[in-house]
Protein backbone atom coordinates (compact mmCIF):
# COMPACT_ATOMS: atom_id res chain seq x y z
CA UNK A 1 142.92 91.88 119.56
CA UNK A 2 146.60 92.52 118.51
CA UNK A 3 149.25 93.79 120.87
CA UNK A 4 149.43 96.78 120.66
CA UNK A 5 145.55 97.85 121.07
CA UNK A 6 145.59 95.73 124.60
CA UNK A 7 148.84 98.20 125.37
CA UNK A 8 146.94 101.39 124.55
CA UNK A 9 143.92 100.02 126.68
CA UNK A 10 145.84 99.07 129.44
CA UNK A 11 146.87 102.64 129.71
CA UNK A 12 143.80 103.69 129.53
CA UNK A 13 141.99 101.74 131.94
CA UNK A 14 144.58 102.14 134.29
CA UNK A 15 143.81 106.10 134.51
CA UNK A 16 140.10 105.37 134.33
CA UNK A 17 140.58 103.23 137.46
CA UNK A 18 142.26 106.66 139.05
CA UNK A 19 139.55 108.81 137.89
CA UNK A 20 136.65 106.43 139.44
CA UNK A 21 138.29 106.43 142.73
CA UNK A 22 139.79 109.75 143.71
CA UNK A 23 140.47 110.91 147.16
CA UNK A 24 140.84 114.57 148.91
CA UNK A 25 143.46 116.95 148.63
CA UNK A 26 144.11 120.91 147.51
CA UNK A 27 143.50 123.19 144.61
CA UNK A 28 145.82 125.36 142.39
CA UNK A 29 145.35 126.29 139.02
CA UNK A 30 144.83 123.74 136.72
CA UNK A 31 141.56 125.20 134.93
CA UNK A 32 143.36 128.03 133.82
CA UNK A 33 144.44 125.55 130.55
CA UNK A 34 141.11 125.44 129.21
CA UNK A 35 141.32 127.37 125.86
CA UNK A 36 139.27 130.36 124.85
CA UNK A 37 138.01 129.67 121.96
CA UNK A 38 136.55 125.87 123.68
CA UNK A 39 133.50 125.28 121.82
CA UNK A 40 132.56 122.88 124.39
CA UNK A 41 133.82 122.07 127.95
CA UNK A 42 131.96 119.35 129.93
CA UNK A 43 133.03 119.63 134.17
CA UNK A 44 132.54 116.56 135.91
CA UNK A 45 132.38 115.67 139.60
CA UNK A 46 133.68 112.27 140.15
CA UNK A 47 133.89 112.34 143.81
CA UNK A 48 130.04 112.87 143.81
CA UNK A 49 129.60 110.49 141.43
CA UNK A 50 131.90 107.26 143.44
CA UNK A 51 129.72 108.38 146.31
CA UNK A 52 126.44 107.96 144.83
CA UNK A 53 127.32 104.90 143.21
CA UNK A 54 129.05 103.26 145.97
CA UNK A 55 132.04 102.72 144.31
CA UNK A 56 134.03 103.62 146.87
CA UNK A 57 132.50 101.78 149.78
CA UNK A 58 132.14 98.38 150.54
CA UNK A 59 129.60 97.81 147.02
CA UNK A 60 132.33 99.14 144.74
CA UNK A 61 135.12 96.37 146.79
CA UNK A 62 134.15 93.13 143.74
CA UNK A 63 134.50 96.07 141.15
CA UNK A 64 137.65 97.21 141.94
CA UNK A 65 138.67 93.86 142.35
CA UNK A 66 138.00 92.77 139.17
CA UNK A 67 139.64 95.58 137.64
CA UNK A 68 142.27 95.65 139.16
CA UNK A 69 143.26 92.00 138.50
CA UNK A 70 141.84 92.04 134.84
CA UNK A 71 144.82 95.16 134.73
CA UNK A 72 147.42 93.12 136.65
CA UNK A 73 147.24 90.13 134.40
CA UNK A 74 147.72 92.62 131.03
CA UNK A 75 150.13 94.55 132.73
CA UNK A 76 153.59 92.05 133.50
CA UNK A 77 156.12 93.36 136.40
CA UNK A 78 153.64 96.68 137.00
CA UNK A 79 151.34 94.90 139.56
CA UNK A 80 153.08 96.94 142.48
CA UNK A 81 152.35 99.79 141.06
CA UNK A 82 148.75 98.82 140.09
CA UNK A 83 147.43 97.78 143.77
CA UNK A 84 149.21 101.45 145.37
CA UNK A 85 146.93 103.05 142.30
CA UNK A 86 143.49 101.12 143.24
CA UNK A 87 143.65 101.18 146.66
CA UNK A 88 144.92 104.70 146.52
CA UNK A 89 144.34 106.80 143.75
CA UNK A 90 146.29 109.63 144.36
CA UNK A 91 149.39 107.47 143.95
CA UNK A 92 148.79 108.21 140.05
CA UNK A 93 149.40 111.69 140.75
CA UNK A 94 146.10 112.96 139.51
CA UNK A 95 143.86 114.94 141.76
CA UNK A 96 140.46 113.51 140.80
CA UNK A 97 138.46 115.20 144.52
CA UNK A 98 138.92 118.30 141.65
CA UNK A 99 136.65 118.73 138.35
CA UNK A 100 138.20 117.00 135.32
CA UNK A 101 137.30 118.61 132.26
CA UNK A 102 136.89 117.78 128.94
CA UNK A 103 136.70 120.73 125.56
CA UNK A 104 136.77 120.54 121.69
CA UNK A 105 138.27 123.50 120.32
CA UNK A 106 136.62 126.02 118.04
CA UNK A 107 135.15 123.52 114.46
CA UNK A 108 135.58 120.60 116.26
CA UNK A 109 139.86 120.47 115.24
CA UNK A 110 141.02 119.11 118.48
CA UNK A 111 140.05 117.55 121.83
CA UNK A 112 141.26 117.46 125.34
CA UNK A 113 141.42 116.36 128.91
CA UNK A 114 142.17 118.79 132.03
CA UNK A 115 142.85 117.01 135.13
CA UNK A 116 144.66 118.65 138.41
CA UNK A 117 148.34 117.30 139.06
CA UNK A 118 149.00 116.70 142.72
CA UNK A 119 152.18 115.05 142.81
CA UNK A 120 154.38 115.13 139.65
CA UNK A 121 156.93 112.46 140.82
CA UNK A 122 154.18 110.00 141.28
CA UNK A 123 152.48 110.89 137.78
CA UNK A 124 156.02 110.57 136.23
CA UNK A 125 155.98 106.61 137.85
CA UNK A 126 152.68 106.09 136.51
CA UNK A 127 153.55 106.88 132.88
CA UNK A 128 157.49 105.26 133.14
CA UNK A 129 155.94 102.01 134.26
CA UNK A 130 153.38 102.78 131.03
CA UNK A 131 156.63 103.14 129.03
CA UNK A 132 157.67 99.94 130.48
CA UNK A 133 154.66 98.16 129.39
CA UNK A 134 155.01 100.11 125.77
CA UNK A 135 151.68 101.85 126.03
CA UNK A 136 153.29 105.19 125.24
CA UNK A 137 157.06 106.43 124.96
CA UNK A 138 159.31 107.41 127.76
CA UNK A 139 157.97 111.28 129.27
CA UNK A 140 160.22 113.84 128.26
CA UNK A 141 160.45 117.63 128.73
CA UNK A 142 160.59 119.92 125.80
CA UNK A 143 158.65 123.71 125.74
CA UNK A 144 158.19 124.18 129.61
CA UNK A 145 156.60 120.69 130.24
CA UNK A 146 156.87 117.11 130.27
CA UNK A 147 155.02 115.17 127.46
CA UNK A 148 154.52 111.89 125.90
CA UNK A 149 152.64 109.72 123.64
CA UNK A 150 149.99 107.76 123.58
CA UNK A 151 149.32 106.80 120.14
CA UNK A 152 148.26 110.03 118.11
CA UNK A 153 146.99 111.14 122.04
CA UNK A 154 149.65 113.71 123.18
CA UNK A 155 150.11 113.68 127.13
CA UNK A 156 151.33 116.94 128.87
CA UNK A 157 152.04 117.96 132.22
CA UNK A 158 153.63 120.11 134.91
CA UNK A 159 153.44 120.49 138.43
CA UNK A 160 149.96 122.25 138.71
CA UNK A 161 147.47 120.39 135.17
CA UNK A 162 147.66 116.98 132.90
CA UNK A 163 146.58 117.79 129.42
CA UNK A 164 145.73 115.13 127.16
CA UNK A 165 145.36 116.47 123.64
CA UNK A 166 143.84 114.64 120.40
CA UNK A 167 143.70 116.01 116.94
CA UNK A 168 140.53 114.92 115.56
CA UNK A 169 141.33 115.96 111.86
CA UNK A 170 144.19 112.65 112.62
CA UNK A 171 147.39 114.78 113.20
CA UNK A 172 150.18 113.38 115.27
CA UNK A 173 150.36 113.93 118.28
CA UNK A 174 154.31 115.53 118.89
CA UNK A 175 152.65 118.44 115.92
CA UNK A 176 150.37 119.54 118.81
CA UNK A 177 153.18 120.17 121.66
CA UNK A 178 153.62 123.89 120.90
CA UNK A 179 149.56 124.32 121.17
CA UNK A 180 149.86 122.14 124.75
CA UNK A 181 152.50 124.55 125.75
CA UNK A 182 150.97 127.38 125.22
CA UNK A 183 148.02 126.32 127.04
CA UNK A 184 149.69 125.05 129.98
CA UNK A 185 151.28 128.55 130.51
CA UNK A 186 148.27 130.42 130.38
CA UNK A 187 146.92 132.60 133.33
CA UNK A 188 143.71 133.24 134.61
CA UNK A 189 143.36 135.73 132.12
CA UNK A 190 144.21 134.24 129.41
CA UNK A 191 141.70 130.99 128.86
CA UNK A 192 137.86 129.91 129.08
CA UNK A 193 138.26 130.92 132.58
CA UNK A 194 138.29 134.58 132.07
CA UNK A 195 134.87 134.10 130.22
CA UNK A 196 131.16 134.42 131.71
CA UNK A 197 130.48 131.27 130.27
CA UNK A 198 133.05 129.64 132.66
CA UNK A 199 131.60 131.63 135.56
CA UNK A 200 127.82 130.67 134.32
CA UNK A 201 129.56 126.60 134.79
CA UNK A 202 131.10 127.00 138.39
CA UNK A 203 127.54 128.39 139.53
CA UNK A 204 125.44 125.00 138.18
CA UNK A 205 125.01 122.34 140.88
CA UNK A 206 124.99 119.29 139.32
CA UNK A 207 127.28 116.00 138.78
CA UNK A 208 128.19 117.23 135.27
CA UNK A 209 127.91 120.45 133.78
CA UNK A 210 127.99 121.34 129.90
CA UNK A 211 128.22 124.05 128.23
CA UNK A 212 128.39 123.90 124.21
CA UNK A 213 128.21 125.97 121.23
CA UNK A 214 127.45 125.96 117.53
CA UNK A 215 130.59 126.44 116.86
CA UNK A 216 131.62 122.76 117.63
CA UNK A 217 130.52 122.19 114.05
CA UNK A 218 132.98 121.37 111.55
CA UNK A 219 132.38 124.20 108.59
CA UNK A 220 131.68 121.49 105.82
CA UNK A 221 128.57 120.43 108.07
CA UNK A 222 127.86 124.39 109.35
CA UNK A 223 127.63 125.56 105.72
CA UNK A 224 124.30 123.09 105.03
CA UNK A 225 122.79 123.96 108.57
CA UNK A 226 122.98 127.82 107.78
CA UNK A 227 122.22 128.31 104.40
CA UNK A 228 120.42 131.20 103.22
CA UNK A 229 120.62 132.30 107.19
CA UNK A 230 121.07 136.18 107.75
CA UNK A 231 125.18 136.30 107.34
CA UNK A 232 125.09 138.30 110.65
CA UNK A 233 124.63 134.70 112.55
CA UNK A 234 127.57 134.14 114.95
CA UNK A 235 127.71 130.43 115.88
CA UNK A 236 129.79 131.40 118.87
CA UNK A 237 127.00 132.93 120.36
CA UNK A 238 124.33 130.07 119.78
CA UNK A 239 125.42 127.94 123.17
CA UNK A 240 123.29 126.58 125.67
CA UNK A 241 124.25 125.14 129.16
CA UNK A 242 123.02 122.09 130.55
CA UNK A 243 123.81 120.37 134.10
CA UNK A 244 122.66 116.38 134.66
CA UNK A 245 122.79 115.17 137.88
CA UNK A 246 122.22 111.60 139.37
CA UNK A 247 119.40 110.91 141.72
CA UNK A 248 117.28 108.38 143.21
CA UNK A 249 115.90 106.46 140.54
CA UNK A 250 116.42 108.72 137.96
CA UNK A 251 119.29 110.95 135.49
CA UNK A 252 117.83 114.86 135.34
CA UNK A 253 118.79 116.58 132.68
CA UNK A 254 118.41 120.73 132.82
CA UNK A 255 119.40 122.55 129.56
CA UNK A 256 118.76 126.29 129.28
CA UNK A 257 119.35 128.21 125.89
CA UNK A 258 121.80 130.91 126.85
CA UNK A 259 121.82 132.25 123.11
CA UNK A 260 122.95 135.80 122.45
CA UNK A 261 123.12 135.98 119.09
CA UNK A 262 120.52 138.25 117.96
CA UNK A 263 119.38 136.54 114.79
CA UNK A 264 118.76 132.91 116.48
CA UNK A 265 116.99 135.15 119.37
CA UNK A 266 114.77 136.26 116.94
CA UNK A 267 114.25 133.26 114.83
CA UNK A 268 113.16 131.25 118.31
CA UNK A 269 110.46 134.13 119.13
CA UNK A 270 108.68 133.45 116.14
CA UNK A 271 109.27 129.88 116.64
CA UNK A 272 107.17 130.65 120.12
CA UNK A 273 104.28 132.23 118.13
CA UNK A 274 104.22 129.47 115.50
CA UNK A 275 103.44 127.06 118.32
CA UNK A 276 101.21 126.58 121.20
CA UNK A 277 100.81 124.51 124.26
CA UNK A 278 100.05 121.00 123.99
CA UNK A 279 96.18 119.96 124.78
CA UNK A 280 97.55 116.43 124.93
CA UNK A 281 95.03 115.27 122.13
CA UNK A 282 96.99 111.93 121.13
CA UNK A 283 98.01 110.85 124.90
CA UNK A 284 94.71 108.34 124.39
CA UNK A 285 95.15 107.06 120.80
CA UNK A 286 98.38 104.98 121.72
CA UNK A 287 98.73 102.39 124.53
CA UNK A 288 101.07 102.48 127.61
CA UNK A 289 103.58 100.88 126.37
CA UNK A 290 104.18 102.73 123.26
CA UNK A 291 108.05 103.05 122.94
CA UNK A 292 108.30 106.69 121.56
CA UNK A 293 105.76 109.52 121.62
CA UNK A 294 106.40 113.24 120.92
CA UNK A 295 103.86 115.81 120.57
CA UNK A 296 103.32 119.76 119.87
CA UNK A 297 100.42 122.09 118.85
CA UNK A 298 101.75 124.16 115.60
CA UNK A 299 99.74 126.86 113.44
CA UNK A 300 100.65 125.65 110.14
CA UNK A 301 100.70 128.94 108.00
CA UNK A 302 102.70 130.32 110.68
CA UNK A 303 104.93 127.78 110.60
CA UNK A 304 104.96 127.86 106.66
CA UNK A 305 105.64 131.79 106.42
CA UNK A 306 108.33 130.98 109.24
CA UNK A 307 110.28 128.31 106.93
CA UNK A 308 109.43 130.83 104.09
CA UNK A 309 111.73 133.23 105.50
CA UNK A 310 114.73 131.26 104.51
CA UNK A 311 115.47 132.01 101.01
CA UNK A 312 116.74 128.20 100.50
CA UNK A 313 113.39 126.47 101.81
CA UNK A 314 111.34 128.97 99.89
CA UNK A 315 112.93 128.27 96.64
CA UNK A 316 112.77 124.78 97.22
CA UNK A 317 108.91 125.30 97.82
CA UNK A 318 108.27 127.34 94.93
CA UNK A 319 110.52 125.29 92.35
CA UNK A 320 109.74 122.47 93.54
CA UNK A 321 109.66 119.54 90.67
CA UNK A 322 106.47 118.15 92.41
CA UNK A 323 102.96 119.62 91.76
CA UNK A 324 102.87 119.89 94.76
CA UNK A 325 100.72 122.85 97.03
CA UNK A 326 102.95 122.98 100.34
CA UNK A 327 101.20 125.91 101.04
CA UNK A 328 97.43 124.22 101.33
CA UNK A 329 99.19 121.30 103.54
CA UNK A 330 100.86 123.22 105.91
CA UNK A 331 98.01 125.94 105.85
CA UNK A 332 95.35 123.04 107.02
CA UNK A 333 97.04 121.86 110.16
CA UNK A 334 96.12 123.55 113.36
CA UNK A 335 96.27 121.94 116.76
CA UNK A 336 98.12 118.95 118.18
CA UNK A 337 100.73 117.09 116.19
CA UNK A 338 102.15 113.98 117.53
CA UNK A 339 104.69 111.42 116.03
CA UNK A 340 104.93 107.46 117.82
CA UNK A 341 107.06 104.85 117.25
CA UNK A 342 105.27 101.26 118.27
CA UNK A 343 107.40 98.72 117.83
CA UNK A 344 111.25 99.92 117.31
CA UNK A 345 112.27 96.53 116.32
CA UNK A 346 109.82 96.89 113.30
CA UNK A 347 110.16 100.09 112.48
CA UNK A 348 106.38 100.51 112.89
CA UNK A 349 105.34 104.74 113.44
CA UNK A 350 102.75 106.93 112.39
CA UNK A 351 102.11 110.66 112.55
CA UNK A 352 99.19 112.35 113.49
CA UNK A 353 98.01 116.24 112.96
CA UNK A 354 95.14 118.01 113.66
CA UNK A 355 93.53 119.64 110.23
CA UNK A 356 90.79 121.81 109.49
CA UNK A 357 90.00 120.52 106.19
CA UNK A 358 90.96 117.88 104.29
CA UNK A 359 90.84 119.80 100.56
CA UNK A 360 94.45 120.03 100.43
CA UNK A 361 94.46 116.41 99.55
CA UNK A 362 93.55 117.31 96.25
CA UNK A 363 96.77 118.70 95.29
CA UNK A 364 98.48 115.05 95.27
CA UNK A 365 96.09 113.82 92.89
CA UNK A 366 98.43 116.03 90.23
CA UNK A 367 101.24 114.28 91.40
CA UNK A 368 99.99 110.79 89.93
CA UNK A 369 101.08 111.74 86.23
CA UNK A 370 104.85 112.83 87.26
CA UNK A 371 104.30 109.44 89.19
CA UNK A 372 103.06 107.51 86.11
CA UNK A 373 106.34 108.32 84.34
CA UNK A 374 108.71 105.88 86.74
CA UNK A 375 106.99 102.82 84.87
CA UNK A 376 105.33 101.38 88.22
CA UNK A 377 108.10 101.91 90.14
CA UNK A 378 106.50 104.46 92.45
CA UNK A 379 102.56 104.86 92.54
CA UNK A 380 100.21 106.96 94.29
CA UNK A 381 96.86 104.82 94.72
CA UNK A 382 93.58 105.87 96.26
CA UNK A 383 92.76 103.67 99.32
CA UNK A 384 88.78 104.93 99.85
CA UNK A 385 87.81 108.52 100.54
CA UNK A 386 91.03 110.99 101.92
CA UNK A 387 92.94 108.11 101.71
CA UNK A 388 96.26 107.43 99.46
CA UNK A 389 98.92 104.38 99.76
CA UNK A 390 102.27 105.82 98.09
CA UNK A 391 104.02 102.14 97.09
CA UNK A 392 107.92 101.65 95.93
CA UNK A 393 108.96 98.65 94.54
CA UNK A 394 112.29 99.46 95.48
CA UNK A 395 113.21 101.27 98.76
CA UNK A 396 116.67 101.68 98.27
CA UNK A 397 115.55 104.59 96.04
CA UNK A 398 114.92 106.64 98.76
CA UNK A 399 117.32 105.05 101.25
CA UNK A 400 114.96 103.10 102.58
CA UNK A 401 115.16 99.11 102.75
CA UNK A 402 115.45 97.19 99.57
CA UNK A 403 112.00 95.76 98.20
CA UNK A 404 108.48 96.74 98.25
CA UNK A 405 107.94 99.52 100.48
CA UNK A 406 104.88 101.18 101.14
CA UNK A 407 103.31 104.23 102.97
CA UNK A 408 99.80 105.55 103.56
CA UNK A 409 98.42 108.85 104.69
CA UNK A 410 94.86 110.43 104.32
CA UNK A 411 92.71 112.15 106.52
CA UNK A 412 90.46 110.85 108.96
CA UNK A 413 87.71 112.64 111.90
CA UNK A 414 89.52 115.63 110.79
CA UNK A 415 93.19 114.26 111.53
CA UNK A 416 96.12 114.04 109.04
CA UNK A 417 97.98 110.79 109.20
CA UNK A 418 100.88 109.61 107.82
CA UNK A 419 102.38 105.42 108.64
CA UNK A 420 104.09 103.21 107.34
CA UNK A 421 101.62 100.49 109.04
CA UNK A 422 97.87 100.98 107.89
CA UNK A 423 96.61 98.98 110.77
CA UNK A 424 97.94 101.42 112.82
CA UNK A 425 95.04 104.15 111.77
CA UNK A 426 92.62 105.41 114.22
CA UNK A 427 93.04 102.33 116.48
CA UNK A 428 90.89 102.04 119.38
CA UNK A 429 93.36 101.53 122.56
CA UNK A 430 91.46 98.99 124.88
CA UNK A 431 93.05 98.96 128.30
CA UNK A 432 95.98 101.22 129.71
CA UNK A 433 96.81 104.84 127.39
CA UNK A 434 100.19 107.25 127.38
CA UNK A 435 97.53 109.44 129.71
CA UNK A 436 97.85 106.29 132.12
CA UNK A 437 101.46 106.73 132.71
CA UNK A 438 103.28 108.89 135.66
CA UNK A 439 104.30 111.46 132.87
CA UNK A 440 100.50 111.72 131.36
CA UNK A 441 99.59 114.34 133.28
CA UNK A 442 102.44 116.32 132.61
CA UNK A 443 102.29 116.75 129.11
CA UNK A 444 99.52 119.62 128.72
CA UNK A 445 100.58 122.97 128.57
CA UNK A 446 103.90 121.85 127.34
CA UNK A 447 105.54 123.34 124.10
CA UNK A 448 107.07 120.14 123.25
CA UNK A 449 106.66 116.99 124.93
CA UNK A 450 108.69 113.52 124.68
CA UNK A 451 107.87 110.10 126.45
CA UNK A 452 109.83 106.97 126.01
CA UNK A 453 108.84 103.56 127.65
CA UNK A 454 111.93 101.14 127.32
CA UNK A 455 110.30 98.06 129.36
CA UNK A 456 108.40 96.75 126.67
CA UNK A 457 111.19 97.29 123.73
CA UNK A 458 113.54 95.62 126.85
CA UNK A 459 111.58 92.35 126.38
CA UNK A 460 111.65 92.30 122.75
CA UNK A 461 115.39 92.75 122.87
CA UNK A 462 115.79 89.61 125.05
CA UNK A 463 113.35 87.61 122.94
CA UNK A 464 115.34 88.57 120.34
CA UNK A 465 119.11 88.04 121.39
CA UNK A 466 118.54 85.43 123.88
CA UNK A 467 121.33 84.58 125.67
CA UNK A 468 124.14 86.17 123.40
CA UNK A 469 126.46 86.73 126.04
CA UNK A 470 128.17 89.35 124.01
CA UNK A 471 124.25 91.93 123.85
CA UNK A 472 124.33 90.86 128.08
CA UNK A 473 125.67 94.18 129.29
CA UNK A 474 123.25 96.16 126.69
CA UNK A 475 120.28 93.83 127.81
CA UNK A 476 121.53 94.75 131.90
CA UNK A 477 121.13 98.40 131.19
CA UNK A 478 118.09 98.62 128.96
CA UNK A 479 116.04 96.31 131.76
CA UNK A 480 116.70 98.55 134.47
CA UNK A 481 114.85 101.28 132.61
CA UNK A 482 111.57 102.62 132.97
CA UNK A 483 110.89 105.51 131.12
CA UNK A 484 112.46 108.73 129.36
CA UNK A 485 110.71 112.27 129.43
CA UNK A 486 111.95 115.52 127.22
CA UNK A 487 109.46 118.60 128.04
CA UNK A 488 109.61 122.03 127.23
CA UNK A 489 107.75 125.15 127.96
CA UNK A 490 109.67 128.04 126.32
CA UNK A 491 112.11 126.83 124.07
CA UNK A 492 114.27 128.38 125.79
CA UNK A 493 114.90 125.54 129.15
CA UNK A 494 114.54 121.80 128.63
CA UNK A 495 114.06 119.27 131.29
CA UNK A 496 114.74 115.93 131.11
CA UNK A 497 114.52 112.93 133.17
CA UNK A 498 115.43 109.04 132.10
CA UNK A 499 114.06 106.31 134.98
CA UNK A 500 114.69 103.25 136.36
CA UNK A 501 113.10 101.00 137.80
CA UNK A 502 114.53 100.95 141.38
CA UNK A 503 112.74 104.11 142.57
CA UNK A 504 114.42 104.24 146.23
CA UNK A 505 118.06 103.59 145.06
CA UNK A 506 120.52 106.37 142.91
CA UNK A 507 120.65 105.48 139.62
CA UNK A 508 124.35 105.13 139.70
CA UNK A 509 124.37 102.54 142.53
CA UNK A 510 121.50 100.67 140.23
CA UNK A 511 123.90 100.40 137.29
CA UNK A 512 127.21 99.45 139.85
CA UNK A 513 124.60 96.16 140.97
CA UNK A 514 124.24 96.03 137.23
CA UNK A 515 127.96 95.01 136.30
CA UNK A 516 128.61 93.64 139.84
C-alpha cells in the first residue's frame, strides 16, 4: 500500500472512529444543506446504533482500543489528539448524538455527507493535525466557509454543518466549492427539507431511514430501463421509502412504494391482477437447506398482454429471429412459479412453473433447423417425452462459462422446468422441506416470497477457503447467519428480515463479538 493511500485512510478512519462513538449535545440547522433535487438521502442514527452494539460500553473498550492504536501508529506526533478523539468524540467537533446524512444528487452526478458541527475550533484541530499528517491540505476559507481537500473529496464547513462532497463523474474537488457554498447557505426553505419526502423521513422510527428515487439513475442506464415507456413517466416521482432497524437476532427491513407518478401507478395495478397469492406449491420439492428460493403465482396471458403493452418487448416478440410462439409459453403457465438455487458454489438452480398443457412445447421443435445452421455448435435434442437438453459447446457465446454447457427443460406432472442440473428434476426430498423452516408457514398468501438459508453455503465456504486468513472476516459474518426472508403482499410494502443465529442478542452486538 503506497503512502499516500495509508494518508487518505488515516483520515478516514479517524472520522469513522468519531462517528461510531458520539456523545450528547444540541441541535441547529445543519439539515437544511441537503439539496432539493437529492435523489437519495439515507438518515442514520448512530447513537442507537453504539448502544445496541455495545460499542460504547465496556464490550466496545478492546475495539476502540485497537483502533485507536492501529491509528496512533499511522498517524506520527497526532497521538494527543487521537486519544481526546476516542475517548471523547466530540473533541472532533462533529455532533454525531444528531442524524448524519448521506444524498446523491439528481442522475447520480455527485455525492455527499451532512454531519452537525458543534464546535468549529475543535473541527479546525482535527483537520490541521490531518494537514500535518498530509491526508488533505491546510482548511481555508473562500465563499462563506472553510474547505479543504481530501483527494478529489471536497470538505466544507461552518459553524452550524460539515459537508463532504464527491463528484462521481471524477471532477476535482476545489470545481465543486461554489455548489458546497450554495448549499451551506441554504434555509429551511430552500433544500430537501422543505419537501414531504423529508417530513415522510423524520416520521420513520428506525436506525436508518432511506428514501430513494428513480432518478438516481445515470441517463445512459435510464434510457434502456424506459424504453418505449409512456414519455409522461417522471422518474422523480417513482421513490419508495424504506427504514431498517437492528433487533434481537435479526436486521428488519420495511420498504413502502410511495410512487406518485401516475403511469408506474398504473403499470403496478395491472402488475397486481397479473399475479396472485402464493399457494406455496414448491415449499416441499426442495430441502431445508436450499440456499435460495423465490416463488409467485402469475397468469401467464396476463402477464404476456402486460409485457405486450410496451412497444419495445412486443416488437421483440413479434420479430423475433426465433420460431419461436412466446405467446403459447407464456399463455400455458398458471399457478405457482418458483426459482431455487442449490448449491451457490456450483451454480446449480432450476425453475419450476405450473402449466396447463404442455402443447406449447411443440413450437421449439421449429427452432431445431435455425439451430442446425451453427454446425453443432448449439443443439436442441429430445431427452424422452416433453423433454429437450439445449447443449453449447461453447458458453462464452452467451456469456456463460467457456466449454460445454448444457441446459434442460420439459414438462413434467403438469410442471414447466427449466435447470441447468437434470438430476435436479422432480426430486423426491426425503427428510426436512423449505415448509420445515420458521418462514414456511409464512409464505402462502404472499405476492412474492424470498427465503435464503446461509448455514449450509457457510460450511461450504469454509471447506472451501480453509484457513485463508485474508476470507476470515467474510467467513465470521456469513457463520453467524441463519436465514434471509423478502415477502410481499401488495407490491406496494416489502418486509424483510436477515437472521442470525444468536436469537436473544441484537444483531449489532453479535457482529461487535464477531471482530472482537
Amino acid at each position: 500500500m503506497d503512502g499516500d493511500m495509508k494518508k487518505n485512510i488515516l483520515g478516514y478512519c479517524l472520522l469513522l472512529v468519531a462517528v461510531l462513538l458520539a456523545s450528547c449535545s444540541k441541535k441547529n440547522n445543519y439539515e437544511n444543506v441537503l439539496p432539493k433535487d437529492a435523489a437519495m438521502v439515507v438518515s442514520v442514527d448512530l447513537v442507537s446504533m453504539a448502544e445496541k452494539s455495545g460499542l460504547s460500553g465496556d464490550e466496545g473498550a478492546p475495539v476502540v482500543a485497537r483502533l485507536n492504536e492501529a491509528l496512533k501508529s499511522g498517524a506520527e506526533g497526532a497521538g494527543e489528539l487521537i486519544d481526546k478523539i476516542t475517548k471523547d468524540p466530540s473533541e472532533s467537533g462533529l455532533d454525531l448524538t444528531e442524524k448524519i446524512y448521506y444524498f446523491i444528487e439528481s442522475g447520480g452526478v455527485s455525492t455527499g455527507l451532512v454531519i452537525r458541527v458543534s464546535d468549529q475550533d475543535k473541527l479546525e484541530d482535527l483537520l490541521n493535525a490531518l494537514h500535518n499528517q498530509q491526508v488533505c491540505e491546510k482548511p481555508v476559507e473562500a465563499e462563506g466557509c472553510m474547505w479543504t481537500s481530501m483527494g478529489r473529496v471536497l470538505v466544507t464547513y461552518t459553524d452550524d454543518a460539515f459537508l463532504a462532497l464527491l463528484d462521481l463523474k471524477g471532477g476535482e474537488a476545489k470545481d465543486m466549492l461554489h455548489m458546497a457554498s450554495m448549499l451551506l447557505r441554504q434555509t429551511e426553505k430552500d433544500g430537501f427539507t422543505a419537501t414531504s419526502d423529508f417530513q415522510q423521513m423524520k416520521n420513520q422510527k428506525g436506525d436508518i431511514v432511506l428514501l430513494s428515487s428513480l432518478d438516481l439513475l445515470p441517463g445512459e442506464y435510464v434510457t434502456p430501463l424506459t424504453m418505449g415507456v409512456s414519455a409522461t413517466l417522471d422518474l422523480k416521482n417513482i421513490k419508495a421509502l424504506s427504514t431498517i432497524s437492528f433487533e434481537k437476532g435479526k436486521i428488519v427491513m420495511d420498504v413502502q412504494d410511495i410512487t406518485t407518478d401516475k403511469v408506474m401507478t398504473s403499470l403496478v395495478e395491472k402488475q397486481l391482477q397479473a399475479t396472485n397469492p402464493v399457494k406455496g406449491t414448491y415449499l416441499d420439492t426442495f430441502p431445508a437447506n436450499t440456499f435460495f428460493w423465490m416463488s409467485g403465482n402469475v397468469d401467464g396471458n396476463k402477464i404476456y398482454q402486460l409485457l405486450c403493452e410496451n412497444p419495445t418487448v412486443r416488437q421483440q416478440f413479434e420479430s423475433s429471429i426465433m420460431p419461436i410462439d412466446f405467446e403459447a409459453i407464456f399463455g400455458s403457465i398458471k399457478g405457482d412459479v418458483a426459482v431455487a438455487v442449490t448449491n451457490p458454489l456450483q451454480n446449480g438452480f432450476i425453475a419450476y412453473a405450473d402449466v396447463t398443457n404442455s402443447q406449447f412445447l411443440q413450437t421449439f421443435e421449429d427452432l431445431k433447423p435455425l439451430l442446425a445452421l451453427t454446425n453443432g455448435q448449439m443443439q436442441l435434442i429430445n431427452r424422452g417425452a416433453d423433454s429437450y437438453e439445449f447443449r453449447m459447446r461453447n458458453g462464452s457465446m452467451m456469456g456463460l462459462r467457456a466449454g460445454n454447457v448444457s441446459f434442460w427443460f420439459g414438462v413434467k406432472n403438469n410442471r414447466l422446468y427449466f435447470t441447468n442440473d437434470y438430476n435436479l428434476v422432480d426430486t423426491r426430498v426425503p427428510g426436512l422441506t423449505l415448509r420445515d423452516c420458521p418462514w414456511g408457514q409464512k409464505v402462502s398468501g404472499k405476492r412474492c416470497f424470498v427465503g435464503m438459508n446461509f448455514t449450509s453455503v457457510s460450511d461450504q465456504a469454509k471447506q472451501l477457503l480453509g484457513n485463508n486468513s485474508q476470507y476470515a472476516p467474510a467467513i465470521g459474518v456469513l457463520r453467524i447467519l441463519d436465514y434471509m426472508t423478502i415477502e410481499t403482499v401488495d407490491y406496494k410494502t416489502s418486509h424483510i428480515e436477515l437472521t442470525t443465529k444468536s436469537k436473544d442478542k441484537n444483531v449489532l452486538q453479535t457482529l461487535l463479538e464477531v471482530f472482537n
